[in-house]
N, C-alpha and C. Protein backbone atom coordinates (compact mmCIF):
# COMPACT_ATOMS: atom_id res chain seq x y z
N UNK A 1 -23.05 11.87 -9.62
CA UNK A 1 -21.71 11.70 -9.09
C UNK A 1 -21.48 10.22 -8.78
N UNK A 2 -20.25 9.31 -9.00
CA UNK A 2 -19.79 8.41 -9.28
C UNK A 2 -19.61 8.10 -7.16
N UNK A 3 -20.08 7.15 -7.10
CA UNK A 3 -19.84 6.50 -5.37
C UNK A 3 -18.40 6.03 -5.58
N UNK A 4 -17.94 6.40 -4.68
CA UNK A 4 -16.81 5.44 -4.77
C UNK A 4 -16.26 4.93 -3.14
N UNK A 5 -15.93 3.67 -3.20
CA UNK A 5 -15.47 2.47 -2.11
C UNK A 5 -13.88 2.44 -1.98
N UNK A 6 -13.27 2.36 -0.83
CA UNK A 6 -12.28 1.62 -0.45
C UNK A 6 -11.99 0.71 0.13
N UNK A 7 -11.54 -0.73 -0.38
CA UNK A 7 -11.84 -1.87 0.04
C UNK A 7 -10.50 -2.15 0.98
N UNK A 8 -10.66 -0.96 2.28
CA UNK A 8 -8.99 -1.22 3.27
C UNK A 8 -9.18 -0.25 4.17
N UNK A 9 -8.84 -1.43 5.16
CA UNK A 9 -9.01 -0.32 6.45
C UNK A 9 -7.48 0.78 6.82
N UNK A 10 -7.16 0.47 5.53
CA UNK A 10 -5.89 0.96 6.40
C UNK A 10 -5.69 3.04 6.02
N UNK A 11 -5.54 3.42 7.56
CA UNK A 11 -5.80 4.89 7.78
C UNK A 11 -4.85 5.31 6.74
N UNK A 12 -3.74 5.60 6.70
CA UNK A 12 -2.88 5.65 5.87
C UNK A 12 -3.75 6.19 4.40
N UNK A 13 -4.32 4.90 3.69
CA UNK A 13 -4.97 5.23 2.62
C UNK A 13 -5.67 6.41 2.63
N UNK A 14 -6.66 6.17 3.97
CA UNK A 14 -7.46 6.52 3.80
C UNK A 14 -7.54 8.16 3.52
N UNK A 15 -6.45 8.52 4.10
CA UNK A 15 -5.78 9.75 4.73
C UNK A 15 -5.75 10.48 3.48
N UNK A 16 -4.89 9.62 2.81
CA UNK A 16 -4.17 10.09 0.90
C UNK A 16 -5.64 10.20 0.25
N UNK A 17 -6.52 9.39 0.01
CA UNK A 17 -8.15 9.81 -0.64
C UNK A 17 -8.74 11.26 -0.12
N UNK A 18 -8.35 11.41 1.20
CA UNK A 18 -9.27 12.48 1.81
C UNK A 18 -8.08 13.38 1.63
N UNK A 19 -6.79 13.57 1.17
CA UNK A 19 -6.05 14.52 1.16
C UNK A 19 -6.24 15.00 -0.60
N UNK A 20 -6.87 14.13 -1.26
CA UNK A 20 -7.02 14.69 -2.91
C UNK A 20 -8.21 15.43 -3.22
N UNK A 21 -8.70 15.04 -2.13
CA UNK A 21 -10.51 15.60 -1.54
C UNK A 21 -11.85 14.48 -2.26
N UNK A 22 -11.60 13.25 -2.27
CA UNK A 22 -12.11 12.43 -3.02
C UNK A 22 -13.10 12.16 -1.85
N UNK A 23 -14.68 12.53 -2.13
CA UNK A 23 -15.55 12.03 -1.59
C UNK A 23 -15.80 10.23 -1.46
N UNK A 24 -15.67 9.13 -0.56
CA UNK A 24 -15.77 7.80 -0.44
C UNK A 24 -16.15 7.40 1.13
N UNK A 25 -16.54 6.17 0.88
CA UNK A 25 -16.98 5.22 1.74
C UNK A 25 -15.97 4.20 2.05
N UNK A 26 -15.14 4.08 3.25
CA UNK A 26 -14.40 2.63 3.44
C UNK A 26 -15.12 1.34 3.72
N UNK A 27 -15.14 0.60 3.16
CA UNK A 27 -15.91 -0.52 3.23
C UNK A 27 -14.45 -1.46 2.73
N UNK A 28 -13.71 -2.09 4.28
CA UNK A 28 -12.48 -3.69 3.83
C UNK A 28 -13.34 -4.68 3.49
N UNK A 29 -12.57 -4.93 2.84
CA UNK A 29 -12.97 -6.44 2.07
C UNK A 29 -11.74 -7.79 2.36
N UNK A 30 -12.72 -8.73 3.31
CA UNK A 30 -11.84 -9.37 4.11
C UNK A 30 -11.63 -10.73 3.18
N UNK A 31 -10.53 -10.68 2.52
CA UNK A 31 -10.32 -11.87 1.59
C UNK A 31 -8.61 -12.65 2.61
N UNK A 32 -8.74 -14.18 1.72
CA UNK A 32 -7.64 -14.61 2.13
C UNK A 32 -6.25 -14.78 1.84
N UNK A 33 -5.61 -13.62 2.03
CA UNK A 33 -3.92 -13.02 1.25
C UNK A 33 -3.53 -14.26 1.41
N UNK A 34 -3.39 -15.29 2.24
CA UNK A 34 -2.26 -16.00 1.91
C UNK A 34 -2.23 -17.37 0.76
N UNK A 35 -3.37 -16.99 0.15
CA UNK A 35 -3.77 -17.53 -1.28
C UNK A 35 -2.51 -17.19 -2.33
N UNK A 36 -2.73 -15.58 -2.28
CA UNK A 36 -1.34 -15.15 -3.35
C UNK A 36 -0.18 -15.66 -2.78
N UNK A 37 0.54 -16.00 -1.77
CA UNK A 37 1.84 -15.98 -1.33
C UNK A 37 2.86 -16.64 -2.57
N UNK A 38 1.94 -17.90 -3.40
CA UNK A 38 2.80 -18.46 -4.19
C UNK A 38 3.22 -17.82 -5.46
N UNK A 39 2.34 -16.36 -5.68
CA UNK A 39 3.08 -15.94 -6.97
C UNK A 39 4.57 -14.73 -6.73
N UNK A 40 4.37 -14.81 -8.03
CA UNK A 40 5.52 -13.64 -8.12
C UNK A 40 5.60 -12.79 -7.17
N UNK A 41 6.40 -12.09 -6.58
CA UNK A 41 6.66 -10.74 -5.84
C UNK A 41 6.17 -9.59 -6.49
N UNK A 42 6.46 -9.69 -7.52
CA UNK A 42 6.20 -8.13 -8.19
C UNK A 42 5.14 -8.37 -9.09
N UNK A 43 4.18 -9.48 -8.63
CA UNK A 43 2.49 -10.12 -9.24
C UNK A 43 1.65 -9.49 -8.14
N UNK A 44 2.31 -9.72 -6.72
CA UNK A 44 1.50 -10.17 -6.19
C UNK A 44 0.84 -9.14 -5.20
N UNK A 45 1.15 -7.88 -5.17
CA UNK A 45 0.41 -6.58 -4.63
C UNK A 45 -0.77 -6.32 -5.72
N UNK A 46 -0.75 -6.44 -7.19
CA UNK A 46 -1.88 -6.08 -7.72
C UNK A 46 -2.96 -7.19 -7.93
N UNK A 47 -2.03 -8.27 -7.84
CA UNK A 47 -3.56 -9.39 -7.63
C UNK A 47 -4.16 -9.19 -6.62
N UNK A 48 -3.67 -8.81 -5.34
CA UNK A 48 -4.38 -8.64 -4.03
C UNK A 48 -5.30 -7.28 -4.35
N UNK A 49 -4.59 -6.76 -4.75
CA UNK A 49 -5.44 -5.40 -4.72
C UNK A 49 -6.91 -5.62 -5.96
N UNK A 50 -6.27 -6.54 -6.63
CA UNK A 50 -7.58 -6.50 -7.50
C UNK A 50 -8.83 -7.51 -7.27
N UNK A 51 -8.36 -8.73 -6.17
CA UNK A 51 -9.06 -9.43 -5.13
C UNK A 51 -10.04 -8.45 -4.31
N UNK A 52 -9.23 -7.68 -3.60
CA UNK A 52 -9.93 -6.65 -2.42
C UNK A 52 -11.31 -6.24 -3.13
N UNK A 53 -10.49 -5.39 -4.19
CA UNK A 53 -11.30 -4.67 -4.56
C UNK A 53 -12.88 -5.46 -5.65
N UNK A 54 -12.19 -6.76 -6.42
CA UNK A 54 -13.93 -7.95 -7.07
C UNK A 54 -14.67 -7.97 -5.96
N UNK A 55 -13.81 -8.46 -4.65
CA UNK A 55 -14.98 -9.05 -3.86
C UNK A 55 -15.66 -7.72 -3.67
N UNK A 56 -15.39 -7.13 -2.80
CA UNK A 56 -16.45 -5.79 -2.41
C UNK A 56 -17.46 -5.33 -3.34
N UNK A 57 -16.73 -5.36 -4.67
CA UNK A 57 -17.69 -4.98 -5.77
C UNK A 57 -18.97 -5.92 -5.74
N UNK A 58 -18.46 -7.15 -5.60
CA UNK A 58 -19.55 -8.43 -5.91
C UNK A 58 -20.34 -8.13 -4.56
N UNK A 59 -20.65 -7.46 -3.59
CA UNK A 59 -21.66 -7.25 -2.93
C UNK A 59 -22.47 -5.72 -2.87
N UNK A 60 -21.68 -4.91 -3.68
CA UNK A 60 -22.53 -3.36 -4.00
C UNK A 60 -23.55 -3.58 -5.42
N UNK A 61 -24.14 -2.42 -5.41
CA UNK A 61 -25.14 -2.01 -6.98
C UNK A 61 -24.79 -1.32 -7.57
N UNK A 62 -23.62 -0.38 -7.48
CA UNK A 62 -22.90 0.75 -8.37
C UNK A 62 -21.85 0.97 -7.62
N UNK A 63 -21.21 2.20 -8.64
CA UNK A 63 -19.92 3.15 -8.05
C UNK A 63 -18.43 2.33 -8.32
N UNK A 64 -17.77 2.98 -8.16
CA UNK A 64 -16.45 2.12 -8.59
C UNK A 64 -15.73 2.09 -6.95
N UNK A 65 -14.89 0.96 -6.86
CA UNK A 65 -14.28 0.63 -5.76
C UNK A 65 -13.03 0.24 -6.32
N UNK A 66 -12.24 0.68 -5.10
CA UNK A 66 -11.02 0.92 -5.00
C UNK A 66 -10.02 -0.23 -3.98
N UNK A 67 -9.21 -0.75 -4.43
CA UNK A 67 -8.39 -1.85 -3.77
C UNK A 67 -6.81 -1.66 -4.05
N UNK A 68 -6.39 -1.72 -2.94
CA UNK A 68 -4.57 -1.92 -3.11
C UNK A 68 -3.64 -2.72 -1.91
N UNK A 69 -3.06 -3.09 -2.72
CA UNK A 69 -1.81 -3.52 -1.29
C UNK A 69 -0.49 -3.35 -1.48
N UNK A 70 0.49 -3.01 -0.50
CA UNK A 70 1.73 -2.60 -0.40
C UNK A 70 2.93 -4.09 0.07
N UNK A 71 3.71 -3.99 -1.04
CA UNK A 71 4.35 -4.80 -0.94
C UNK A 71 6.50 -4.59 -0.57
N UNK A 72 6.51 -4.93 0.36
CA UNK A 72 8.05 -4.40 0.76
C UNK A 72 9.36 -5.67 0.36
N UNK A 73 10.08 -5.33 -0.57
CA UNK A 73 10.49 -6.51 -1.21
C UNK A 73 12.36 -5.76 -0.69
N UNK A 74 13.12 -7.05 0.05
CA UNK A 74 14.27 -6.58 -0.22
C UNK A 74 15.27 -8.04 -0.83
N UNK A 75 15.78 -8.03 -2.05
CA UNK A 75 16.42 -9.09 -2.88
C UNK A 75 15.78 -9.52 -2.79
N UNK A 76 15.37 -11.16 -3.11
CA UNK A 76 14.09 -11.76 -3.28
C UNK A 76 12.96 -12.00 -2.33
N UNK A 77 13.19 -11.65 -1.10
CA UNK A 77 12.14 -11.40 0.06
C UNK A 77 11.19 -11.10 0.34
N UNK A 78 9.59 -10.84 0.66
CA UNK A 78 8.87 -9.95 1.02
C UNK A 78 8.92 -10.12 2.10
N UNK A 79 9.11 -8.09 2.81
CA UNK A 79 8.83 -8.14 4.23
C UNK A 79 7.53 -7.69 4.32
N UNK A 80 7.12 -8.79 4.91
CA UNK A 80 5.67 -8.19 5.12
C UNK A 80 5.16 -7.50 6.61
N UNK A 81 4.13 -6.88 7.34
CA UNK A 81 3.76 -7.03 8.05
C UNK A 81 4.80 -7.78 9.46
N UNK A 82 5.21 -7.19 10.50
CA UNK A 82 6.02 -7.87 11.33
C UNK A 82 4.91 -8.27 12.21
N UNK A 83 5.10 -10.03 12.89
CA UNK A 83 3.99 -10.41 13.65
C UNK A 83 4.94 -9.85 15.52
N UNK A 84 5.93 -9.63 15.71
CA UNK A 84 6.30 -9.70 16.52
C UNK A 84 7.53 -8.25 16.73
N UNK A 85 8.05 -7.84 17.70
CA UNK A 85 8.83 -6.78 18.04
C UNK A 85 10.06 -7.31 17.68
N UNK A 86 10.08 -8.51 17.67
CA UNK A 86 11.33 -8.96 17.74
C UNK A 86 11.48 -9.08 16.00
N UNK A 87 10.50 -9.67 15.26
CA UNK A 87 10.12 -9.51 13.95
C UNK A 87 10.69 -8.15 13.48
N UNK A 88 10.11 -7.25 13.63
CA UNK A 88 10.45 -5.89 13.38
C UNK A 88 12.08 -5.58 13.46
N UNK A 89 11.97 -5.96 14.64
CA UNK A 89 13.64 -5.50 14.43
C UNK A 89 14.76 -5.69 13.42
N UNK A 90 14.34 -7.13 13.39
CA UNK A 90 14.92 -7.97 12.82
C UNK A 90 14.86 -7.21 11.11
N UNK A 91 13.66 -7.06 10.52
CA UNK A 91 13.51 -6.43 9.42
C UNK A 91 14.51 -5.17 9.02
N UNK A 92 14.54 -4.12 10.49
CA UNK A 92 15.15 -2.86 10.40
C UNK A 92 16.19 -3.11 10.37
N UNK A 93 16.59 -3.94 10.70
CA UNK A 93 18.64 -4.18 10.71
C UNK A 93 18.78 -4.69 9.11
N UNK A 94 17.90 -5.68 8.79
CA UNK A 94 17.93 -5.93 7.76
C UNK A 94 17.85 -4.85 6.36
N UNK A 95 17.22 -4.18 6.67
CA UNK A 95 16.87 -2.90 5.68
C UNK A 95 18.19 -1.94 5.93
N UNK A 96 18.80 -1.81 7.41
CA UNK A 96 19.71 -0.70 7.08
C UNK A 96 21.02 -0.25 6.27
N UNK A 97 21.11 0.22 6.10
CA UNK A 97 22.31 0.58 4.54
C UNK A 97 22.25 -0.10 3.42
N UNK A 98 20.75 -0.47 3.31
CA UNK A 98 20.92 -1.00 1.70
C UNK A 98 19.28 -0.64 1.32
N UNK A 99 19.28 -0.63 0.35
CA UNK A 99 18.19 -0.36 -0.66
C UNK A 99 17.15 -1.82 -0.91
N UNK A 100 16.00 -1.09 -0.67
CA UNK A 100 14.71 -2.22 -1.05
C UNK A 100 13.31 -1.63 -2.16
N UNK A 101 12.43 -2.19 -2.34
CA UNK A 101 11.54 -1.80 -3.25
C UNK A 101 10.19 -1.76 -2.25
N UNK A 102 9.52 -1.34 -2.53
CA UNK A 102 8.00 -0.57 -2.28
C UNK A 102 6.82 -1.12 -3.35
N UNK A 103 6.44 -2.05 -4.02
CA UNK A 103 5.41 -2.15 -4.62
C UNK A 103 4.17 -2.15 -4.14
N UNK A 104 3.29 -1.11 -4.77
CA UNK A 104 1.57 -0.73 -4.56
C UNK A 104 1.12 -1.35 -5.46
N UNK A 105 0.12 -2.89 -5.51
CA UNK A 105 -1.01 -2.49 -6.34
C UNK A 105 -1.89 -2.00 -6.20
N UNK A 106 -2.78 -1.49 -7.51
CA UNK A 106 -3.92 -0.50 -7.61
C UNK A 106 -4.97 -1.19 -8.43
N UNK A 107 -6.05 -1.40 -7.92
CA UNK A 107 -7.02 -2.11 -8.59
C UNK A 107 -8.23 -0.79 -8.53
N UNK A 108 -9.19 -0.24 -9.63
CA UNK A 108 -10.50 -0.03 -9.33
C UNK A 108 -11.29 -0.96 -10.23
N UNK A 109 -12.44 -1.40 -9.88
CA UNK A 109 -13.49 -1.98 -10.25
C UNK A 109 -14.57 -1.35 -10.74
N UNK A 110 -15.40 -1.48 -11.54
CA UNK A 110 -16.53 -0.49 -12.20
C UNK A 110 -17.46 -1.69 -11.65
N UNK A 111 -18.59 -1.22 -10.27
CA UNK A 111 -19.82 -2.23 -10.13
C UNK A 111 -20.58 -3.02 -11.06
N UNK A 112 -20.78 -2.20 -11.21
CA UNK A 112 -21.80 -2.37 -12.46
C UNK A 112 -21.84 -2.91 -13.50
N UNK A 113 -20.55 -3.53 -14.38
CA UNK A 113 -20.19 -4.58 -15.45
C UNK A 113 -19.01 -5.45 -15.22
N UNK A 114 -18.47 -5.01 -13.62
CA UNK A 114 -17.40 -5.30 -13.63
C UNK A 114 -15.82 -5.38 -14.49
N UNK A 115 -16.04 -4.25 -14.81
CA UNK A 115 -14.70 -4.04 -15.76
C UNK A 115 -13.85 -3.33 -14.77
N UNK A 116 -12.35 -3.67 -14.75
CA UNK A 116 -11.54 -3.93 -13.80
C UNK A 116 -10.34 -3.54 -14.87
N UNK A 117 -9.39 -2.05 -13.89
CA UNK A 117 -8.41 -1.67 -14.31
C UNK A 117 -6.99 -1.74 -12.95
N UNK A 118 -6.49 -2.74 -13.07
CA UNK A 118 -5.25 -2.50 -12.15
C UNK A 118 -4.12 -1.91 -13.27
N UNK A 119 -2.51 -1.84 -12.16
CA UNK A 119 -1.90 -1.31 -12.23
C UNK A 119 -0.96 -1.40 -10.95
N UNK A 120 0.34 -0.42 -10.99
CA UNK A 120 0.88 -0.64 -9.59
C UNK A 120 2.00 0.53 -9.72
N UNK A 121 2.57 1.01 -8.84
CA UNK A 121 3.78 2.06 -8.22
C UNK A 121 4.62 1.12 -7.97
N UNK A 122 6.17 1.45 -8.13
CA UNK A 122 6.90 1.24 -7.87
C UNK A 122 8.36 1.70 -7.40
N UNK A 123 8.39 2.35 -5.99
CA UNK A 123 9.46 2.78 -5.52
C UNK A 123 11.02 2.21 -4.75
N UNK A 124 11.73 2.65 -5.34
CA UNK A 124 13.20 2.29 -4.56
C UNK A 124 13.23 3.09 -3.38
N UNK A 125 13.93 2.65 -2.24
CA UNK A 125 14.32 3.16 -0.60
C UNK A 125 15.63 2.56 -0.62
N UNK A 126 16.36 3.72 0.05
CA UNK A 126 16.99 3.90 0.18
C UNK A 126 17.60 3.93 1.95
N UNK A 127 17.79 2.98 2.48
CA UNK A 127 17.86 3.55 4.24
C UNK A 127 19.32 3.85 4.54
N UNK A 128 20.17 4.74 5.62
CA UNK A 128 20.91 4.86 6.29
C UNK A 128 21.00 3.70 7.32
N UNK A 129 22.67 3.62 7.53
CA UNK A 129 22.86 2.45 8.36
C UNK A 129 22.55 2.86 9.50
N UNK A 130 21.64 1.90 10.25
CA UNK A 130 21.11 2.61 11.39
C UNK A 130 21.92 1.86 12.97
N UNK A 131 21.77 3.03 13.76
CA UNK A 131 22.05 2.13 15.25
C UNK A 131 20.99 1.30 15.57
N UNK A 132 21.62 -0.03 16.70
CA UNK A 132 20.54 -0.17 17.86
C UNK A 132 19.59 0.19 17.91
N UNK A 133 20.35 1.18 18.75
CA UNK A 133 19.67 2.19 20.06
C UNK A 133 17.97 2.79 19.09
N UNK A 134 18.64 3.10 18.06
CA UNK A 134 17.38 3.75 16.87
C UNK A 134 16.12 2.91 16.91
N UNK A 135 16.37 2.04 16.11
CA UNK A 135 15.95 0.65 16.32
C UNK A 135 15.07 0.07 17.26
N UNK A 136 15.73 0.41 18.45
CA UNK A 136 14.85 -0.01 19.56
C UNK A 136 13.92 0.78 19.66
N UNK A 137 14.45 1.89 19.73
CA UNK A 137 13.64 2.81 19.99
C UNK A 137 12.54 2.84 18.92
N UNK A 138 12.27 3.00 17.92
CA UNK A 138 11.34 2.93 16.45
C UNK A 138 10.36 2.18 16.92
N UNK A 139 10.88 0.83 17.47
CA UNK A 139 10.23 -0.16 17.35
C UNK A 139 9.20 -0.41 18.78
N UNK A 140 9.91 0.10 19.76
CA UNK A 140 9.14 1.28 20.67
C UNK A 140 8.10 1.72 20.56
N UNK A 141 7.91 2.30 19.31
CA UNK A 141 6.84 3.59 19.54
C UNK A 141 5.81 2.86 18.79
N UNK A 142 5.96 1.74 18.37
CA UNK A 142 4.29 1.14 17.78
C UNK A 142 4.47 1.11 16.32
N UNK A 143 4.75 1.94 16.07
CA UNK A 143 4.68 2.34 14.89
C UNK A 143 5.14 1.59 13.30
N UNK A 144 5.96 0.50 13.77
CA UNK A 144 6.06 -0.40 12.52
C UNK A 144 5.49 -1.71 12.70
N UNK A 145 4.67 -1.93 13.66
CA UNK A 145 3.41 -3.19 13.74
C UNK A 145 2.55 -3.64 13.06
N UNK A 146 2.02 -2.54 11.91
CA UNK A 146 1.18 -2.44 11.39
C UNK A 146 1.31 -2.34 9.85
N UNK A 147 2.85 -2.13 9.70
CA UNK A 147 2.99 -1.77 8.12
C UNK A 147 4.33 -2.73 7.52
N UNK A 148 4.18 -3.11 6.65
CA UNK A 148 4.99 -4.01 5.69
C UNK A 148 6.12 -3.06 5.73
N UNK A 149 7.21 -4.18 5.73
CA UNK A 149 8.79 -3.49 5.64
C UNK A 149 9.14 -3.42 7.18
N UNK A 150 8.39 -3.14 8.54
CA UNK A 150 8.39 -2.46 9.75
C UNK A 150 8.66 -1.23 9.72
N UNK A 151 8.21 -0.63 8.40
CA UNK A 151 8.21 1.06 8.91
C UNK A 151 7.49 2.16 8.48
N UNK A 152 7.39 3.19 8.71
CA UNK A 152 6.32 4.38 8.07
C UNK A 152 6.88 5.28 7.30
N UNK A 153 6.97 5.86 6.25
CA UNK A 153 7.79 6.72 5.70
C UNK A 153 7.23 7.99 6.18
N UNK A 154 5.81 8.02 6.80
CA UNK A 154 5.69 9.36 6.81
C UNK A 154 5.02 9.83 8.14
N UNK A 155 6.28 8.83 8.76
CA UNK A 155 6.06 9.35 10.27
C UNK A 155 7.64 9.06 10.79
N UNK A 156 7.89 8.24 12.48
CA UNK A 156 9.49 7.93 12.64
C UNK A 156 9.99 7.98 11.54
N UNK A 157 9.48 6.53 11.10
CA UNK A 157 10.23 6.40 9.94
C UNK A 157 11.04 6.78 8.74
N UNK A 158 10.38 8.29 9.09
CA UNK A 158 11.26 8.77 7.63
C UNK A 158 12.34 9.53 8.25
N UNK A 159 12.86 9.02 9.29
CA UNK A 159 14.39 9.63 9.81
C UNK A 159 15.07 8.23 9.61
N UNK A 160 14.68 7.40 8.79
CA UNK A 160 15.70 6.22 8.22
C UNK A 160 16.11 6.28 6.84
N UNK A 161 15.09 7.28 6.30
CA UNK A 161 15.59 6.99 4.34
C UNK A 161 16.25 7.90 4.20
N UNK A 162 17.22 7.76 3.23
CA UNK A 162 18.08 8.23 3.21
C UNK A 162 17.72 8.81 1.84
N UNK A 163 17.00 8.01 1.27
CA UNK A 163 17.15 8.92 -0.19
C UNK A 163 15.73 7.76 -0.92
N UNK A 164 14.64 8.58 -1.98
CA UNK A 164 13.82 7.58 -2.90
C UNK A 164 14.03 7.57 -4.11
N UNK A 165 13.71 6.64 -4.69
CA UNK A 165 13.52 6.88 -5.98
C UNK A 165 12.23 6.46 -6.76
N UNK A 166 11.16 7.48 -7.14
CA UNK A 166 9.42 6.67 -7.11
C UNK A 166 9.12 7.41 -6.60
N UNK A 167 7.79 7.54 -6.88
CA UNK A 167 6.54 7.78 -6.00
C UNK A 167 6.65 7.84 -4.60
N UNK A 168 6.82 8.86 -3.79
CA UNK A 168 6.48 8.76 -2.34
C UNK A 168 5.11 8.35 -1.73
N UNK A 169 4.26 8.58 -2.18
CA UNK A 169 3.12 8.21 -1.80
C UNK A 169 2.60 6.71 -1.63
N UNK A 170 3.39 6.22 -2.68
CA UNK A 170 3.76 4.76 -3.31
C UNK A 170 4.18 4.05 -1.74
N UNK A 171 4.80 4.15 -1.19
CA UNK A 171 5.50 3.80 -0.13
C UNK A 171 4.50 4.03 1.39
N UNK A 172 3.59 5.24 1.05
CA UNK A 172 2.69 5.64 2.21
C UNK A 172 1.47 4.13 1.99
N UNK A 173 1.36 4.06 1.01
CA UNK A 173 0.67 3.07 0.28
C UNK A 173 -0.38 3.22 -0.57
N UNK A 174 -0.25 4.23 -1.36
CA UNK A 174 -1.08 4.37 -2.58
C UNK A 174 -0.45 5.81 -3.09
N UNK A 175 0.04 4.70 -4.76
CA UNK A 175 0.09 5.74 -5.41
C UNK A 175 -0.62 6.47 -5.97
N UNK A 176 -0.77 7.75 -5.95
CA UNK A 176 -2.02 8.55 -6.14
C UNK A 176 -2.09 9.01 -8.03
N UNK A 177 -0.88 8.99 -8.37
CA UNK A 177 -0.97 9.61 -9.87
C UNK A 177 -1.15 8.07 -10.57
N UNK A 178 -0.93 6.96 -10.38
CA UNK A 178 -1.40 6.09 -10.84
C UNK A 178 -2.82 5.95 -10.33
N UNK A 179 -2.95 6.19 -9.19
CA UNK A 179 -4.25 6.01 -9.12
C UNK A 179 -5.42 6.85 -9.93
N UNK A 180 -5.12 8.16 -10.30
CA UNK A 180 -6.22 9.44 -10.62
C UNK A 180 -6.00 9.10 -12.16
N UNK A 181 -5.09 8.35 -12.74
CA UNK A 181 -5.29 8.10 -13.94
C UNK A 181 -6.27 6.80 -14.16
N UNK A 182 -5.91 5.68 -13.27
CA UNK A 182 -7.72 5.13 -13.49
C UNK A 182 -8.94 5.62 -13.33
N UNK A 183 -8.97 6.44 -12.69
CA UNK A 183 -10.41 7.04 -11.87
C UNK A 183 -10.55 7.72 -13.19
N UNK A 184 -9.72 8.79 -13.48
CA UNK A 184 -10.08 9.37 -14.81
C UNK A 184 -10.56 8.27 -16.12
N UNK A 185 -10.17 7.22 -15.99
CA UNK A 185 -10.52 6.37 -17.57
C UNK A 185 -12.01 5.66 -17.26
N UNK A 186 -12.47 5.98 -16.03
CA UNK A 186 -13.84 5.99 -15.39
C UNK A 186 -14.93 6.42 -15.36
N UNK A 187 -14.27 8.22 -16.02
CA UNK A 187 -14.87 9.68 -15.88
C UNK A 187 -14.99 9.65 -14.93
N UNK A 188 -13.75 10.03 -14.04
CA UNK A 188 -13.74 10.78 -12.16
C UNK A 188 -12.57 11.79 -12.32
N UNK A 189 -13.41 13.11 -12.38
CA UNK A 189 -11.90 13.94 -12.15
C UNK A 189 -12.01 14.62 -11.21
N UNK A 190 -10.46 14.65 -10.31
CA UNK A 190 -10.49 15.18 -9.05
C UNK A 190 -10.33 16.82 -9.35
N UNK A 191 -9.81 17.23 -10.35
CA UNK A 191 -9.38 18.51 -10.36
C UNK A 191 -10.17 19.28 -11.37
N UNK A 192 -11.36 19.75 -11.19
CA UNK A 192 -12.41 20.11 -12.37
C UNK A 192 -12.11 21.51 -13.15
């Protein structure tokens, strides 16, 4: 049986691996994102993800490892990560009544020769114009501190979208049918 790594601490992921029933090990791989900042927007979730995921490889002896990052793009923008409450907010007003993008890259790595298959999801969001009061409150509960865009789709948050288009999972932060099609070109099948 094939080991397999996730190079991210983030629960979220981790959640979606253990919800396909994929036996793994989280092991982050602490590289320096703000290296990519200068490329493309819609480059620059699968270079990260395929960063995450070399380095980690370059310190195991087998198994394939797994790397991604979520990228929240509205018109030429990335929202990333809010450092502040006030940050956040600022994002959610920004996002409300208009439509933004969701890009996942997906990197796995094969240890062992290092042959390396990325890829990426790509979803449209859709939000409702939101109040304040919402707003404050959202931003309240913790809950968009931690995630690009300032929000969760699959928690508060998803009393803001109004409508997707893509991959939902894509947006949780890993797309999973892009993902099970690398694992499969690996020989990993989740569904025997």
């Amino acid at each position: 049986m094939t080991k397999l790594y996730l190079a991210s601490s983030s629960p979220r992921r981790k959640e979606l691996l253990n919800q396909i029933g994929l036996d793994f090990k989280v092991k982050p791989s602490n590289i320096d994102e703000n290296r990519f900042y200068q490329l493309p927007l819609e480059r620059r979730p699968v270079e990260l993800a395929k960063d995450k995921a070399y380095t980690l490889a370059c310190e195991l002896t087998d198994g394939l490892v797994i790397g991604a990052d979520t990228t929240v793009i509205f018109g030429n923008k990335p929202l990333d990560k809010p450092r502040t409450e006030t940050e956040a907010k600022e994002m959610l007003s920004t996002l409300s009544g208009n439509r933004h993008r969701v890009i996942t890259g997906v990197a796995v790595v094969n240890v062992s020769d290092r042959i390396t298959l990325t890829d990426r999801g790509i979803t449209d969001v859709w939000f409702r114009k939101l109040k304040s009061f919402e707003i404050d409150g959202y931003v309240a509960t913790g809950e968009s501190m931690d995630k690009a865009g300032a929000y969760g789709i699959q928690g508060y948050g998803s009393l803001f979208v109004d409508k997707i288009h893509g991959c939902y999972y894509n947006v949780v932060g890993l797309p999973l049918s892009v993902l099970i099609k690398m694992l499969e070109a690996f020989g990993v099948q989740v569904l025997k």
